[in-house]
C-alpha atoms as a PDB file:
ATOM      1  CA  UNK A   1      12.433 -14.247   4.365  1.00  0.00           C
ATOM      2  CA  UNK A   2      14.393 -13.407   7.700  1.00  0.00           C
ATOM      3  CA  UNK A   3      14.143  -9.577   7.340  1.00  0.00           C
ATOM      4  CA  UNK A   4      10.292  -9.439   6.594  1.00  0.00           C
ATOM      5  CA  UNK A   5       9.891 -11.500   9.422  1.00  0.00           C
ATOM      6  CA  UNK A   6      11.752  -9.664  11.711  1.00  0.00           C
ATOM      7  CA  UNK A   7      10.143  -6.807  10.343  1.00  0.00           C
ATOM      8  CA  UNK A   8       6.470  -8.207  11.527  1.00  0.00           C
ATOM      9  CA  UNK A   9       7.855  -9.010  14.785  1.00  0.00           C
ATOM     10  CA  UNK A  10       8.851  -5.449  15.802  1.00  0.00           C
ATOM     11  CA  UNK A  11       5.685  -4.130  14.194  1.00  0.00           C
ATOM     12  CA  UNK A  12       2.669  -3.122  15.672  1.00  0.00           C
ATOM     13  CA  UNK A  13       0.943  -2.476  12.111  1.00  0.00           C
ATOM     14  CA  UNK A  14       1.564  -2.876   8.394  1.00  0.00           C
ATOM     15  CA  UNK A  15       0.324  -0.881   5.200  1.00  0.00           C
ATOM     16  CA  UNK A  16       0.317  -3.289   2.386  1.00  0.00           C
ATOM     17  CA  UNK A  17       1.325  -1.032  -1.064  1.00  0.00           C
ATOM     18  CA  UNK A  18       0.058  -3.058  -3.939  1.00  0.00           C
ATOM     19  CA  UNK A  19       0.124  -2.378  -7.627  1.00  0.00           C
ATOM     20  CA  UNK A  20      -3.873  -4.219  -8.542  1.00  0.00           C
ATOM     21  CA  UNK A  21      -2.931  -6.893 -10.927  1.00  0.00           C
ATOM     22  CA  UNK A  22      -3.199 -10.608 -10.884  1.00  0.00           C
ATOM     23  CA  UNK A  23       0.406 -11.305  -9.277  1.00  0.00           C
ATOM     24  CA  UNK A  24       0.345  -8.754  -6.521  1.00  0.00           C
ATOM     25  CA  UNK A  25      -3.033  -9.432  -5.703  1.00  0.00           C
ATOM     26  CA  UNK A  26      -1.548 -13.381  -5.089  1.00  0.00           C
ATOM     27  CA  UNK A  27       1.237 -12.370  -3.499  1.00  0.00           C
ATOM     28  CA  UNK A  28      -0.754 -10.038  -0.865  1.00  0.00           C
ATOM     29  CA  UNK A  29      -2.616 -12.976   0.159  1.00  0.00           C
ATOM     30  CA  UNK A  30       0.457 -14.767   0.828  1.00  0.00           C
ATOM     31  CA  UNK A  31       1.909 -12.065   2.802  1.00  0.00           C
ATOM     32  CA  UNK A  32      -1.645 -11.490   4.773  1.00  0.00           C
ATOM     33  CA  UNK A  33      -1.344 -15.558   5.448  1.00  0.00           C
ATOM     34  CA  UNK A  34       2.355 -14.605   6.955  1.00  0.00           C
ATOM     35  CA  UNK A  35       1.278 -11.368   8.948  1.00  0.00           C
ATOM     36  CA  UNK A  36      -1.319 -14.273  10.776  1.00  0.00           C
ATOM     37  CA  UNK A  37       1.519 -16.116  11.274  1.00  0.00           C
ATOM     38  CA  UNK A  38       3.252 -13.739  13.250  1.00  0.00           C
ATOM     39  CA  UNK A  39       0.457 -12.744  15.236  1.00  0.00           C
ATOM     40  CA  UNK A  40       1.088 -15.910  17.007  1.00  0.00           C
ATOM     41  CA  UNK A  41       4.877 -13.947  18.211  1.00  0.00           C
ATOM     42  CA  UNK A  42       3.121 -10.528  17.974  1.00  0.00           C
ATOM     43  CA  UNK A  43      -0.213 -10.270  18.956  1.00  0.00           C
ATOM     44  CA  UNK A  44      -0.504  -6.522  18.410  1.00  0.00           C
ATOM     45  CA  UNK A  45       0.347  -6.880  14.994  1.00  0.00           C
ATOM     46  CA  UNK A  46      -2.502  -5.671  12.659  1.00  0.00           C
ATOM     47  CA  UNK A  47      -3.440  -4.463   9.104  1.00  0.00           C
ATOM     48  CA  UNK A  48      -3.865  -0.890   9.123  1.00  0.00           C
ATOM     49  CA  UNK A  49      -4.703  -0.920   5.084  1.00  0.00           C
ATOM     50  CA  UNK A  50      -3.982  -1.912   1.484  1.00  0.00           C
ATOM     51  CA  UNK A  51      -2.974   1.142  -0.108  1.00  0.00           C
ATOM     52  CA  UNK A  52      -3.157   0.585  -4.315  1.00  0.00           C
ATOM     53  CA  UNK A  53      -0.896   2.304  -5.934  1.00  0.00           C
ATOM     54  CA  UNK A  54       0.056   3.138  -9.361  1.00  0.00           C
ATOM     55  CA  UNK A  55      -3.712   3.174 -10.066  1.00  0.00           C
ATOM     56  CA  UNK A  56      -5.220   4.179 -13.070  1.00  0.00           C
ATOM     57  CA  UNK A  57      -8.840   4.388 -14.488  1.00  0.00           C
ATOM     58  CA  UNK A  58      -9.655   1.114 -16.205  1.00  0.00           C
ATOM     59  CA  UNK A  59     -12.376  -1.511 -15.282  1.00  0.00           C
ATOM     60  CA  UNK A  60     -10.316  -4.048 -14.431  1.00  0.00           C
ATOM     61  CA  UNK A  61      -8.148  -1.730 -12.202  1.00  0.00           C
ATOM     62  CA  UNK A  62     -11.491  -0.421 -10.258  1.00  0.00           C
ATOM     63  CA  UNK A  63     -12.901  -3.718 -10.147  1.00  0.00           C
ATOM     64  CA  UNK A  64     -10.047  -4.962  -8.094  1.00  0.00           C
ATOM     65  CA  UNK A  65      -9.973  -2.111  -5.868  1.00  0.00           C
ATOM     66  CA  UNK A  66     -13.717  -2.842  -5.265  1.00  0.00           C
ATOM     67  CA  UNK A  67     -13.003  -7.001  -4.520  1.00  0.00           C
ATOM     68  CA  UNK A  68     -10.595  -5.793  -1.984  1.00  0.00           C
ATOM     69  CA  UNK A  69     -13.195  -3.160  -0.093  1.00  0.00           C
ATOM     70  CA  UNK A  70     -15.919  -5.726  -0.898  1.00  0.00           C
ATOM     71  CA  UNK A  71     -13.742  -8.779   1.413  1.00  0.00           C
ATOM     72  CA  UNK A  72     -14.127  -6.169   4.238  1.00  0.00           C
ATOM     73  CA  UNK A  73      -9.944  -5.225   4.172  1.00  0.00           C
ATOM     74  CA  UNK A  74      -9.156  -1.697   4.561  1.00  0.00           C
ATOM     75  CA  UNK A  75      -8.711  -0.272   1.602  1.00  0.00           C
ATOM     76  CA  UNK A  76      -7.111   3.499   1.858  1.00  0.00           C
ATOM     77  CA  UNK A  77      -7.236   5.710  -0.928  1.00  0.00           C
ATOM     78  CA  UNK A  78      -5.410   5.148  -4.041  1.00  0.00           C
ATOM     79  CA  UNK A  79      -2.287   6.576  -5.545  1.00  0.00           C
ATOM     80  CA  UNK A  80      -2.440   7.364  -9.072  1.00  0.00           C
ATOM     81  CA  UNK A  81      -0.056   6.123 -11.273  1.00  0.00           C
ATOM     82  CA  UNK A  82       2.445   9.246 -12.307  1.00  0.00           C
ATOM     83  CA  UNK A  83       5.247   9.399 -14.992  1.00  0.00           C
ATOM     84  CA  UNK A  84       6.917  11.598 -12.299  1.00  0.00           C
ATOM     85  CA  UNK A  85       7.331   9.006 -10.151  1.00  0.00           C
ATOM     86  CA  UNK A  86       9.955   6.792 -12.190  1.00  0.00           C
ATOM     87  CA  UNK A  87      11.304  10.295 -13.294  1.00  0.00           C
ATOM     88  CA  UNK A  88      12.194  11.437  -9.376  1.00  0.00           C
ATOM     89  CA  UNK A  89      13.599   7.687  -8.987  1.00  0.00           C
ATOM     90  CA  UNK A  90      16.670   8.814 -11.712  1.00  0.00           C
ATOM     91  CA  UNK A  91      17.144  11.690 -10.131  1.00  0.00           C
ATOM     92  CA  UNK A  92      16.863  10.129  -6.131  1.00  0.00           C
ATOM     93  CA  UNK A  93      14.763  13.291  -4.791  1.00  0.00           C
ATOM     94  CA  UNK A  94      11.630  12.910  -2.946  1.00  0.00           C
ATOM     95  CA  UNK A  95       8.710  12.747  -5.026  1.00  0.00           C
ATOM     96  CA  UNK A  96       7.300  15.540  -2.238  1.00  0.00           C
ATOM     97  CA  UNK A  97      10.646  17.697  -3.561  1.00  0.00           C
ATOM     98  CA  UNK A  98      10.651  17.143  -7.531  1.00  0.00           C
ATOM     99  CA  UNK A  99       6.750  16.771  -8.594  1.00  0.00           C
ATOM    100  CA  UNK A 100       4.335  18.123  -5.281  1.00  0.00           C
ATOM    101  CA  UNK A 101       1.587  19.056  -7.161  1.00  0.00           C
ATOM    102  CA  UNK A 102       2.005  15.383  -9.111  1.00  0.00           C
ATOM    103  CA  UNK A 103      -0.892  13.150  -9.337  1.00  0.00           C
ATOM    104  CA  UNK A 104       1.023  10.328  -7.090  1.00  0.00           C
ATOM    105  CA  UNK A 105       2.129  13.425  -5.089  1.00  0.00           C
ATOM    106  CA  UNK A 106      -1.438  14.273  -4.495  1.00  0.00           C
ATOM    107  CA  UNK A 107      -2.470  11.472  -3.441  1.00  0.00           C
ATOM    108  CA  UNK A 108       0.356  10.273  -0.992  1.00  0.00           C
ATOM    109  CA  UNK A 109      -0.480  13.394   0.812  1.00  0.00           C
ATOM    110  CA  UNK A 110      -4.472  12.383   1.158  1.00  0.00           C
ATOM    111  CA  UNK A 111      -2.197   8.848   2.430  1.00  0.00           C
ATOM    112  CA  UNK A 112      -0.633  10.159   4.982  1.00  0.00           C
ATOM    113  CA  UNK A 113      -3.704  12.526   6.194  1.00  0.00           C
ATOM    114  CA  UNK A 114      -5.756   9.392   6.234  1.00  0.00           C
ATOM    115  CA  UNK A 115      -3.443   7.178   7.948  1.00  0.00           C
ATOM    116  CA  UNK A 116      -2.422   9.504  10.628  1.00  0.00           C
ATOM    117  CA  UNK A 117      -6.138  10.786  11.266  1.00  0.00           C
ATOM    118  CA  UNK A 118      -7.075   7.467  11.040  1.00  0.00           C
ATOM    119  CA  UNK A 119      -4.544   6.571  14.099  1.00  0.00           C
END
């Protein structure tokens, strides 16, 4: 759409958040096939990393995550998948606020440290 475009204009680099199953995995491709589309308007436009997120231990699950390291993407660390996260969305405070020491919480702070270090 308009917004998402204009959105990859302006940007120099995009994190793609992705929940591993069948449909988002689909849908990522479609987006990656837009984001080189819009490197013909913004050159500097890049993939800084796929960041899975509400992860969980199953086969399937760490399979994925593997295909996407395997096809050479970069993959940051995951975000575990965290019943405090749909709680902190009723209430509308940052997960950082309600649940810190969450599993998701956790793990978006090893996000950030990894994105800005790896900057």
């Amino acid at each position: 759409n308009a917004a998402s475009a204009a959105a990859l204009i302006a940007a120099d680099d995009v994190i793609i958040p992705i929940k591993l199953d069948a449909f988002s995995l689909r849908g990522m491709v479609n987006l990656m096939r837009q984001i080189q589309n819009m490197r013909k308007i913004n050159p500097k436009l890049k993939i800084s990393g796929i960041l899975p997120t509400m992860w969980y231990k199953d086969p399937q699950i760490i399979d994925a995550e593997q295909q996407l390291k395997s096809a050479g993407l970069p993959v940051f660390h995951h975000i575990r998948r965290s019943d405090k996260v749909d709680k902190m969305t009723f209430r509308q405070e940052p997960l950082l606020i309600s649940s810190p020491n969450s599993a998701a919480g956790v793990d978006y702070r090893k996000f950030v440290r990894e994105y800005v270090g790896g900057k």
